[in-house]
PDB file of N, CA and C in Angstrom:
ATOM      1  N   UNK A   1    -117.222 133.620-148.495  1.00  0.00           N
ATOM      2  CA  UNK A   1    -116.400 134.251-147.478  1.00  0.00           C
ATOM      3  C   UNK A   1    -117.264 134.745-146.321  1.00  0.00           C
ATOM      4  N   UNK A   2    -118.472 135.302-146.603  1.00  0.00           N
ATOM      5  CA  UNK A   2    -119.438 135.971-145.465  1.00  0.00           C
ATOM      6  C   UNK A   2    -119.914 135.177-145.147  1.00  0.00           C
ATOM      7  N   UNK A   3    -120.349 133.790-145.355  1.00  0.00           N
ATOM      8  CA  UNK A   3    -121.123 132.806-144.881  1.00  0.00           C
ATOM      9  C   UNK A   3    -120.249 132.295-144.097  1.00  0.00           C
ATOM     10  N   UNK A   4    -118.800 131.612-144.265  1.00  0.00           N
ATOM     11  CA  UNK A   4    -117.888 131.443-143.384  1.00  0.00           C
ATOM     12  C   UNK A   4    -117.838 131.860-141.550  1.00  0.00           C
ATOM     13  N   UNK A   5    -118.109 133.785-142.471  1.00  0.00           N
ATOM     14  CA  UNK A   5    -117.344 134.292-140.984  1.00  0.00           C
ATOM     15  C   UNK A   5    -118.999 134.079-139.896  1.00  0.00           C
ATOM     16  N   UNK A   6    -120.112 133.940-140.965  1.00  0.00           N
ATOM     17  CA  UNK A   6    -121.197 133.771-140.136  1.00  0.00           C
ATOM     18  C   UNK A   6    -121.254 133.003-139.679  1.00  0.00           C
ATOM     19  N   UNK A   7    -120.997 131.766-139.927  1.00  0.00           N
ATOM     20  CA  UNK A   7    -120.654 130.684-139.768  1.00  0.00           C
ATOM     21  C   UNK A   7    -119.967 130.491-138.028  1.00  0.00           C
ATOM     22  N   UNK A   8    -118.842 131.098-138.071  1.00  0.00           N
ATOM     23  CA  UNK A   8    -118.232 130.939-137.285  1.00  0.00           C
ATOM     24  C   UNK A   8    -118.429 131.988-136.088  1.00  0.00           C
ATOM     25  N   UNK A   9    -119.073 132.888-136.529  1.00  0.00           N
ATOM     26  CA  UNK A   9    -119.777 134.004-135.802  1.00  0.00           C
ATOM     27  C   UNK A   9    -121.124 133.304-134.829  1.00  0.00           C
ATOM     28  N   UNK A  10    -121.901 132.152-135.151  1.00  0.00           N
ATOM     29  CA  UNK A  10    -122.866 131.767-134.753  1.00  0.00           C
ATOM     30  C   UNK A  10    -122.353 130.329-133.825  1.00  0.00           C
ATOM     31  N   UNK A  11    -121.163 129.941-134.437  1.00  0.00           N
ATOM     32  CA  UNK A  11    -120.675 128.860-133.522  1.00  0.00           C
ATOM     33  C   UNK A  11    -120.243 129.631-132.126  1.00  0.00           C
ATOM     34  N   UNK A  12    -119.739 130.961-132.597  1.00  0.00           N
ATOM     35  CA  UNK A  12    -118.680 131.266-130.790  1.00  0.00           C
ATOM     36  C   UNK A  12    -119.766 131.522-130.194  1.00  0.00           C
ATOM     37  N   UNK A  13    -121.124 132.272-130.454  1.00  0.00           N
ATOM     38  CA  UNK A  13    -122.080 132.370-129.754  1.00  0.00           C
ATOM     39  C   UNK A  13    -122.783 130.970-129.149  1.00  0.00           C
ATOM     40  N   UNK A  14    -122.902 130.355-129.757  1.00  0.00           N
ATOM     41  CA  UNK A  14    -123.918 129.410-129.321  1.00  0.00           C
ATOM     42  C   UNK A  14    -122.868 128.635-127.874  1.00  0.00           C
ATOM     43  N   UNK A  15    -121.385 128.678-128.079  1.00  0.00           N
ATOM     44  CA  UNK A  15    -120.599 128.091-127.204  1.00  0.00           C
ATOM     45  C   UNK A  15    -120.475 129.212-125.933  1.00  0.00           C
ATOM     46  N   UNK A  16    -120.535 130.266-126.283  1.00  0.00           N
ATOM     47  CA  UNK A  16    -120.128 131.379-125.705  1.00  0.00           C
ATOM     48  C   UNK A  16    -121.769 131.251-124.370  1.00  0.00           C
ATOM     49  N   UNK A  17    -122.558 131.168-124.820  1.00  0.00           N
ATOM     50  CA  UNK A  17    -124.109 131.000-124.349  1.00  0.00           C
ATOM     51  C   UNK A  17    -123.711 129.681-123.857  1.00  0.00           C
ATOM     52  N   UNK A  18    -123.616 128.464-123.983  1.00  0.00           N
ATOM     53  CA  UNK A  18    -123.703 127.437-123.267  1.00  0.00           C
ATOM     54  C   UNK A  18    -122.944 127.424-122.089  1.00  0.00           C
ATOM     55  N   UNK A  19    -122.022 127.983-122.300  1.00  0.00           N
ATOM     56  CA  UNK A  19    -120.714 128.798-121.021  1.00  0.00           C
ATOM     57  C   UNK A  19    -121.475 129.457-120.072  1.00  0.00           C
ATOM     58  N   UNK A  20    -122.085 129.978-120.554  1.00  0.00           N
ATOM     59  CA  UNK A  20    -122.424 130.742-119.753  1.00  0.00           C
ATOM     60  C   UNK A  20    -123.691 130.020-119.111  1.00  0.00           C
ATOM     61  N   UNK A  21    -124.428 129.543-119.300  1.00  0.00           N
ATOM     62  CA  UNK A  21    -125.458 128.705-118.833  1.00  0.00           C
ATOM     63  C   UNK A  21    -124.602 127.450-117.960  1.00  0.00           C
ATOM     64  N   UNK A  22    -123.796 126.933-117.820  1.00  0.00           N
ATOM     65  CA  UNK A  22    -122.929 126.011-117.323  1.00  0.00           C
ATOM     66  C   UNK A  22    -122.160 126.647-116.346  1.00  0.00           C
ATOM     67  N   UNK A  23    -121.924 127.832-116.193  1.00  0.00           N
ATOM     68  CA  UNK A  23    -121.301 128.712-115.328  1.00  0.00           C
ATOM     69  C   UNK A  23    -122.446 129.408-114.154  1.00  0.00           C
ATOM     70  N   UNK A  24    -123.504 129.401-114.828  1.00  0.00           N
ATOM     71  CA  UNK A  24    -124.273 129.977-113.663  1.00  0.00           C
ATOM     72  C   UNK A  24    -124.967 128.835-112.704  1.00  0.00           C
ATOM     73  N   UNK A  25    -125.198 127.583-113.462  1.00  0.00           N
ATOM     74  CA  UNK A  25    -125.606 126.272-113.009  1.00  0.00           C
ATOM     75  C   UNK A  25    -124.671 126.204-111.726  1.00  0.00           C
ATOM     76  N   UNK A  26    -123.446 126.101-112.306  1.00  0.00           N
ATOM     77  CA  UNK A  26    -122.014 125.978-111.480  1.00  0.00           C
ATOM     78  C   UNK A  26    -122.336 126.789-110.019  1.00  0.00           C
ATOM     79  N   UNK A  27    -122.343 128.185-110.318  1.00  0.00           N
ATOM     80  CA  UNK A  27    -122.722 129.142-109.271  1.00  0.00           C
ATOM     81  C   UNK A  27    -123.202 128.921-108.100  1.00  0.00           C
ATOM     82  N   UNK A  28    -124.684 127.867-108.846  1.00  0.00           N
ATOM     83  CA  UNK A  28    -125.815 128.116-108.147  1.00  0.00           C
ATOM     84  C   UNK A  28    -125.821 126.709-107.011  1.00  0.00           C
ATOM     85  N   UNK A  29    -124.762 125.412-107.756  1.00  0.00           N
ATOM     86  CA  UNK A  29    -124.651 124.270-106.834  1.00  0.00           C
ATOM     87  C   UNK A  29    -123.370 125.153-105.799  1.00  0.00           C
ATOM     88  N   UNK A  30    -122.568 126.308-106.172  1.00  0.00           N
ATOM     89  CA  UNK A  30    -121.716 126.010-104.878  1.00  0.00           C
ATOM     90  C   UNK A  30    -122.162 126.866-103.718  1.00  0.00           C
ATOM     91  N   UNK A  31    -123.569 127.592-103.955  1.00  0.00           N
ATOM     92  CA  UNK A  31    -123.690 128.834-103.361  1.00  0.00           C
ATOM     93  C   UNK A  31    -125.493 128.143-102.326  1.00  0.00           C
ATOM     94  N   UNK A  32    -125.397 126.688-102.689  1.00  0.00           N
ATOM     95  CA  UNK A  32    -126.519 125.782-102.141  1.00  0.00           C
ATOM     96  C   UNK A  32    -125.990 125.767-100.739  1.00  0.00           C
ATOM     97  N   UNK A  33    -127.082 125.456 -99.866  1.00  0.00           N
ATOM     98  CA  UNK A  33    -126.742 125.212 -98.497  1.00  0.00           C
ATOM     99  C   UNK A  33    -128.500 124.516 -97.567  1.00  0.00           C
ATOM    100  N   UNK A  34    -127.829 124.234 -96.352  1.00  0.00           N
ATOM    101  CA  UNK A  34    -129.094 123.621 -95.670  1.00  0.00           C
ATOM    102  C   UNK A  34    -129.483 124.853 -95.582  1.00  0.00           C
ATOM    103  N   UNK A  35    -130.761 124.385 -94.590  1.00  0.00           N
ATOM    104  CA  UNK A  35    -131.462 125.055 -93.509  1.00  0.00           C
ATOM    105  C   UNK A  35    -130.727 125.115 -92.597  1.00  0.00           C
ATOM    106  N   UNK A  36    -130.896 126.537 -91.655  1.00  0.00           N
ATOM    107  CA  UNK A  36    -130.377 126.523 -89.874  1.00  0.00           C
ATOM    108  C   UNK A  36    -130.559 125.370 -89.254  1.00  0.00           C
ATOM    109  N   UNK A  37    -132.310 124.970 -89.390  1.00  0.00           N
ATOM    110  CA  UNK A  37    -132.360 123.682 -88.351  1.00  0.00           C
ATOM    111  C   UNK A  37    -132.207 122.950 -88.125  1.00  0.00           C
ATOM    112  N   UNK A  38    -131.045 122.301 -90.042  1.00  0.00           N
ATOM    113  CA  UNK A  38    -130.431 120.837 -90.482  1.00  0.00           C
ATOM    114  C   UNK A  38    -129.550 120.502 -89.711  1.00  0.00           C
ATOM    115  N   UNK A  39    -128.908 122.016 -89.196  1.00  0.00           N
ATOM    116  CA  UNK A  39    -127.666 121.779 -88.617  1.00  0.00           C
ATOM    117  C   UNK A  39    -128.043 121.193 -87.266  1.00  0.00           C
ATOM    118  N   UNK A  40    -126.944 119.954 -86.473  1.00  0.00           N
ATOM    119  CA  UNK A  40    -127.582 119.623 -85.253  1.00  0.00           C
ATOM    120  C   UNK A  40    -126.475 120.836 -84.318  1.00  0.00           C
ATOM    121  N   UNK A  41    -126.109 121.133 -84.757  1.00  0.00           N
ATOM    122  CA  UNK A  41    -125.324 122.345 -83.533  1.00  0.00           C
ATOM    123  C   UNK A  41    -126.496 123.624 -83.253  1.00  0.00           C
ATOM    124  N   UNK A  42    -127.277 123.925 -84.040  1.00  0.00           N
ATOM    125  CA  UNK A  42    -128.076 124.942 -84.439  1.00  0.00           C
ATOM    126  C   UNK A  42    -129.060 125.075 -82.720  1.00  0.00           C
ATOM    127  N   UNK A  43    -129.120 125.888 -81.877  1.00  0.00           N
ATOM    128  CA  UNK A  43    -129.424 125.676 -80.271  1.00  0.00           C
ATOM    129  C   UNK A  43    -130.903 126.513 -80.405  1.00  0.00           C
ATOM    130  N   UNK A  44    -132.030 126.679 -81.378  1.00  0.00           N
ATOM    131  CA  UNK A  44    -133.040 126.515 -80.957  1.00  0.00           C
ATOM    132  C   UNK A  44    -133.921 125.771 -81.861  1.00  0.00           C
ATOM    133  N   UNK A  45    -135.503 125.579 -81.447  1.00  0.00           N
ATOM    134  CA  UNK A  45    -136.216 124.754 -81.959  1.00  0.00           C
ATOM    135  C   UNK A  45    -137.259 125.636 -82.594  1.00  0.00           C
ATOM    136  N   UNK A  46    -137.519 125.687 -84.116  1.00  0.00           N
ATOM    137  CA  UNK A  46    -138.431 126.644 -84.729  1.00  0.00           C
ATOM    138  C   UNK A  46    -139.766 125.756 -84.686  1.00  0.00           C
TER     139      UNK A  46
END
């Protein structure tokens, strides 16, 4: 019975952790961007 709930205690974690590692990945591609100077509207020259 205790091995069970460990059992299943170690599965929600390990999913619970991959979530969360997949969520911050997520984060981090929508929060990407150029440089100022990529942009060609961008009106000076560094």
């Amino acid at each position: 019975m205790f091995n069970e709930l460990i059992i299943n205690v170690v599965a929600s974690a390990i999913l619970l952790f991959f979530g969360y590692l997949y969520g911050k990945f997520r984060e981090r591609k929508l929060h990407e961007g150029k440089n100022l100077d990529d942009y060609d509207f961008y009106p000076f020259d560094l």
